[in-house]
N, C-alpha and C. Protein backbone atom coordinates (compact mmCIF):
# COMPACT_ATOMS: atom_id res chain seq x y z
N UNK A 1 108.40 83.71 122.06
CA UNK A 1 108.73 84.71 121.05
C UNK A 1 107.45 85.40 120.60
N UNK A 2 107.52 86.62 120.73
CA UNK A 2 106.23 87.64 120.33
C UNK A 2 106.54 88.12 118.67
N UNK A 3 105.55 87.79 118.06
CA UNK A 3 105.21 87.39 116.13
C UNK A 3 104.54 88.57 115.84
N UNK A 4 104.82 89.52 115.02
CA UNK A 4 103.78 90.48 114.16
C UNK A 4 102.70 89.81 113.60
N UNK A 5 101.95 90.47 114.03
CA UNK A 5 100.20 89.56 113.54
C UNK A 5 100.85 90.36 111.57
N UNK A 6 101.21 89.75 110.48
CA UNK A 6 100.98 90.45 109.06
C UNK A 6 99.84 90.65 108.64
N UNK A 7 98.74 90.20 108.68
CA UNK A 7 97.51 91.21 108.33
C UNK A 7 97.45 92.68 108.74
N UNK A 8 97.88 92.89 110.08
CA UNK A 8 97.81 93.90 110.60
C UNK A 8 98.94 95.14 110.19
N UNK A 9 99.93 94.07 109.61
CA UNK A 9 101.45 95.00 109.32
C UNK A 9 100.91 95.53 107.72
N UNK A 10 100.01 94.25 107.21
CA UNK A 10 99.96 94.73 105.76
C UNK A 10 98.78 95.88 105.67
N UNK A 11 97.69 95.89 106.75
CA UNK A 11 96.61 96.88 107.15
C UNK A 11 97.82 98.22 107.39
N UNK A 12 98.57 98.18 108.39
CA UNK A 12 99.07 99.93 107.97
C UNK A 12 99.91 100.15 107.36
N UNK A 13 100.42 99.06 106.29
CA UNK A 13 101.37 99.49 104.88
C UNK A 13 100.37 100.14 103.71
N UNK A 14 99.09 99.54 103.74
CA UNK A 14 98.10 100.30 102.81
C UNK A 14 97.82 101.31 102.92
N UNK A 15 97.02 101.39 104.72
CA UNK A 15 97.22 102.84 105.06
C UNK A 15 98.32 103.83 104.86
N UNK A 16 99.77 103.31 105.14
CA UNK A 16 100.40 104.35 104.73
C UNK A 16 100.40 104.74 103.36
N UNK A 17 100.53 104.07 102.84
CA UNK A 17 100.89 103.86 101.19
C UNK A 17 99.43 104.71 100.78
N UNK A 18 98.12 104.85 100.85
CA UNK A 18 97.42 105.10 100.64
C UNK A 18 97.02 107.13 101.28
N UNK A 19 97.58 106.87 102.40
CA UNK A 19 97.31 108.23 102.73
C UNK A 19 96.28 108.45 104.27
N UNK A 20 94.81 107.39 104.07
CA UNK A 20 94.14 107.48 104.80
C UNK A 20 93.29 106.44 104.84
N UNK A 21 93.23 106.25 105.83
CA UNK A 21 91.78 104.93 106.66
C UNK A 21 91.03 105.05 105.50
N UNK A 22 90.25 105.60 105.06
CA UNK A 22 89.14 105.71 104.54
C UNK A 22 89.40 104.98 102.63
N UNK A 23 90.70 105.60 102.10
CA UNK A 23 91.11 104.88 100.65
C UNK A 23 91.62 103.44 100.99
N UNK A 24 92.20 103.26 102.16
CA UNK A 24 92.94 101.60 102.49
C UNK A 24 91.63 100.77 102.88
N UNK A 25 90.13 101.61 103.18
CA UNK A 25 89.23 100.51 103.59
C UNK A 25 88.64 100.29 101.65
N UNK A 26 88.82 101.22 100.82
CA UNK A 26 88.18 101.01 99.50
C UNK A 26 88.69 100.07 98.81
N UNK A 27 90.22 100.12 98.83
CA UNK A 27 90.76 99.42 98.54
C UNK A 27 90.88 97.87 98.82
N UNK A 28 90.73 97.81 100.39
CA UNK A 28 91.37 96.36 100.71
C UNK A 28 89.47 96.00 101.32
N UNK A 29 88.42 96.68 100.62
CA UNK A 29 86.60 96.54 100.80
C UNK A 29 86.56 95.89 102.23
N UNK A 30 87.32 96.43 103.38
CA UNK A 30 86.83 96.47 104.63
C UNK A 30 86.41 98.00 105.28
N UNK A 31 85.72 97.62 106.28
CA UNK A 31 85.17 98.99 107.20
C UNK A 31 86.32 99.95 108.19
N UNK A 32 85.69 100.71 108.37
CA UNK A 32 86.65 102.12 108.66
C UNK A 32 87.05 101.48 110.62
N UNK A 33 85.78 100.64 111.23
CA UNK A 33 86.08 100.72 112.64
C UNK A 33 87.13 98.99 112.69
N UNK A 34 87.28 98.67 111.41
CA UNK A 34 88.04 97.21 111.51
C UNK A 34 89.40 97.78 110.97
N UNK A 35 89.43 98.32 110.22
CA UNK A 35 90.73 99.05 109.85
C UNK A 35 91.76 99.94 111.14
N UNK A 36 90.54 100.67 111.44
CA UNK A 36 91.27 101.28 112.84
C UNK A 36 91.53 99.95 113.96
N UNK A 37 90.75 99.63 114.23
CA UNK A 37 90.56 98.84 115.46
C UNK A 37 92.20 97.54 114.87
N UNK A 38 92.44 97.45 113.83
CA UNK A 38 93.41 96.62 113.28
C UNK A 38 94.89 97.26 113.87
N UNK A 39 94.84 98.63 113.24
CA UNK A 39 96.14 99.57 113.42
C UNK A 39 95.97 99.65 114.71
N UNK A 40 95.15 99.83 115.74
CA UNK A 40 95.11 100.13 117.33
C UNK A 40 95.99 99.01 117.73
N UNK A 41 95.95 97.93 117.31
CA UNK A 41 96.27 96.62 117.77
C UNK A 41 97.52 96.81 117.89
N UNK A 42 98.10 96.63 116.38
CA UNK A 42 99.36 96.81 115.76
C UNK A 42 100.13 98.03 116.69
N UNK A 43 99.71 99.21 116.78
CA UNK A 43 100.57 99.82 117.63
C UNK A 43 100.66 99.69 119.53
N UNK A 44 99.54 99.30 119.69
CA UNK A 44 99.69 98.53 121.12
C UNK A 44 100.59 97.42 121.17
N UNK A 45 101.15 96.64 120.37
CA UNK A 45 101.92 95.28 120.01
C UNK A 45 103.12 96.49 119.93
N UNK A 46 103.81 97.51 118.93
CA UNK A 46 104.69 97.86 118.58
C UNK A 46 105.14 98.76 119.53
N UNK A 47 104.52 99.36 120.51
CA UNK A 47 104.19 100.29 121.65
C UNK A 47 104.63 101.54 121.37
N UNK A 48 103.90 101.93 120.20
CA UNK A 48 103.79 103.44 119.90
C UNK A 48 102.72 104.03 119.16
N UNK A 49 102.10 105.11 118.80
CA UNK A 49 101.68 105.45 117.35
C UNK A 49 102.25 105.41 116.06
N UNK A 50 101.68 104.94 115.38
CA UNK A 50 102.58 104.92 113.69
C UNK A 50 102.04 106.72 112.82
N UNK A 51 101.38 106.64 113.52
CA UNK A 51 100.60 107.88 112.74
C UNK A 51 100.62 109.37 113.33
N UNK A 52 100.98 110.42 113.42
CA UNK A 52 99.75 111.34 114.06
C UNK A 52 98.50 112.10 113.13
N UNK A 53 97.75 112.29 114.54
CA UNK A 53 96.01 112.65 113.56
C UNK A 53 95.80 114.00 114.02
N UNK A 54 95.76 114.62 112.91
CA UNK A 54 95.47 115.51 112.56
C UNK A 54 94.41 116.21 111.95
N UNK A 55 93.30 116.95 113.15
CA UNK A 55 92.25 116.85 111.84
C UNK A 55 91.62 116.19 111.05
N UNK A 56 91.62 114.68 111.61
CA UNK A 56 90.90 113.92 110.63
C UNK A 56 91.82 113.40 109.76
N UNK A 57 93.13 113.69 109.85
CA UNK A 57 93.85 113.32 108.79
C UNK A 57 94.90 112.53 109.41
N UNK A 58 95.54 111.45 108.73
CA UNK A 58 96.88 110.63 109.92
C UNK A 58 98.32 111.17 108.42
N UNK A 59 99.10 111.31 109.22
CA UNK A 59 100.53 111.76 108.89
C UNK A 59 101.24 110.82 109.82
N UNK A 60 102.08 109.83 108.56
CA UNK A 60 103.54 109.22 109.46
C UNK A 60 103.88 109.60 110.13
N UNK A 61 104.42 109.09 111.51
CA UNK A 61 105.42 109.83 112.10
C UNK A 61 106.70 108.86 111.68
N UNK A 62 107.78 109.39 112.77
CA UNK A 62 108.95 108.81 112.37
C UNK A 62 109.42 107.06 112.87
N UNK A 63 108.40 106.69 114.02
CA UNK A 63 108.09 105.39 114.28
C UNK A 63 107.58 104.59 112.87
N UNK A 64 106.84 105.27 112.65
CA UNK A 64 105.99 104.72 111.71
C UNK A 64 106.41 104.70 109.93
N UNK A 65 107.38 105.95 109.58
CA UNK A 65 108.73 105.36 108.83
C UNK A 65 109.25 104.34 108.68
N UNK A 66 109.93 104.23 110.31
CA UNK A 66 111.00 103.05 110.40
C UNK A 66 109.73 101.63 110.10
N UNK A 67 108.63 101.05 110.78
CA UNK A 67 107.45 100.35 109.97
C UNK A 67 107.71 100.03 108.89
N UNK A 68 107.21 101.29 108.48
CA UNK A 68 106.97 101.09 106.87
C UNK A 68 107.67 100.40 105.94
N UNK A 69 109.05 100.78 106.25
CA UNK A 69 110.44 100.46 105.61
C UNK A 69 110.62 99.53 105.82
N UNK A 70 110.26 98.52 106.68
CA UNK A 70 110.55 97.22 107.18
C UNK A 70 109.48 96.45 106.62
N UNK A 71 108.68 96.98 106.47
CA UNK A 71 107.12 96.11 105.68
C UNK A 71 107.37 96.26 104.34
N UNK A 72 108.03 96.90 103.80
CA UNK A 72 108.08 97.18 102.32
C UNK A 72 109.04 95.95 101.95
N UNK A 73 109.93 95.74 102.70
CA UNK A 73 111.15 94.82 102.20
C UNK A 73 110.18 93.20 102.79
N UNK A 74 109.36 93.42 103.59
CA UNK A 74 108.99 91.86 103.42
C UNK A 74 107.80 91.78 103.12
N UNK A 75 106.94 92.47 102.35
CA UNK A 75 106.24 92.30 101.43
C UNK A 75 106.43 91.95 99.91
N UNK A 76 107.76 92.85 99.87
CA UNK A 76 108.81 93.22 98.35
C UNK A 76 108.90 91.08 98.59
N UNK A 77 109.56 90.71 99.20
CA UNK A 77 109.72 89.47 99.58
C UNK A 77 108.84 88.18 99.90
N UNK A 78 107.93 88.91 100.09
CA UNK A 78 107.16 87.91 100.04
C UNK A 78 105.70 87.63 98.36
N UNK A 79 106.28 88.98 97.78
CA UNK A 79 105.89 88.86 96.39
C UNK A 79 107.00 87.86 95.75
N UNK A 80 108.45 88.29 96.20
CA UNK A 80 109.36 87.51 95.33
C UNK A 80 108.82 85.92 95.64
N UNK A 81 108.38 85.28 96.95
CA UNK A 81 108.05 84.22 97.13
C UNK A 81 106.96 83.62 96.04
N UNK A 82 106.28 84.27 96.41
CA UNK A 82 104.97 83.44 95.52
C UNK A 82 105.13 83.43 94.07
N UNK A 83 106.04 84.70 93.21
CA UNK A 83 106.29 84.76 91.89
C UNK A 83 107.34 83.61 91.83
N UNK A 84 108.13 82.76 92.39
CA UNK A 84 109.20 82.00 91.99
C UNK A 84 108.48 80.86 92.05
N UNK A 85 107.31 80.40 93.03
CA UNK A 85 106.38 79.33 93.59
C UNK A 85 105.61 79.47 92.28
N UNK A 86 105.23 80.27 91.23
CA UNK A 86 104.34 80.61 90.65
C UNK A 86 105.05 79.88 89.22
N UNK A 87 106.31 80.36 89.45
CA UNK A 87 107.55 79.57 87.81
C UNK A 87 108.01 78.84 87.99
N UNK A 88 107.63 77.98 89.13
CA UNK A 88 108.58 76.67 89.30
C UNK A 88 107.52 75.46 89.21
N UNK A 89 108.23 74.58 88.70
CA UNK A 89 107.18 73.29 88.55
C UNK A 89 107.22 72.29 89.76
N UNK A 90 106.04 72.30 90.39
CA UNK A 90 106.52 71.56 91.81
C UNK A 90 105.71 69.88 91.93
């Protein structure tokens, strides 16, 4: 069974969420060629682009929608994890 590396899923949920390589490396205080070189991965694994580049600039595409939307609900989920781990007495 072939596994989504999640560092890499959560590397281009920032990026998306963020806009561009350059605010997702400020944010998450990694470098611009580990960030890319992360998302390269991720879409060689997913076998598409998530992005197109434009000018220096990356714009979702519609691969990269459907991503997103799927990372949002298990991130959304995996916050719910650790907040219930966080109120429960174990």
């Amino acid at each position: 069974m072939n596994r989504i590396n999640l560092n890499q899923l959560y590397y281009f949920y920032v990026i998306a969420k963020e806009g561009s390589i350059k605010s997702a490396c400020e944010k998450l205080h990694l470098t611009q060629p580990t960030l890319s070189g992360q998302l390269k991965k991720l879409e060689d694994f997913i076998g598409g682009p998530l992005f197109e580049r434009k000018y220096r600039k990356l714009q979702i595409n519609s691969l990269g929608e459907k991503v997103l939307k799927k990372a949002e609900k298990i991130f959304v989920l995996s916050d719910e994890l650790v907040n219930s781990l966080n109120n429960s007495s174990l």
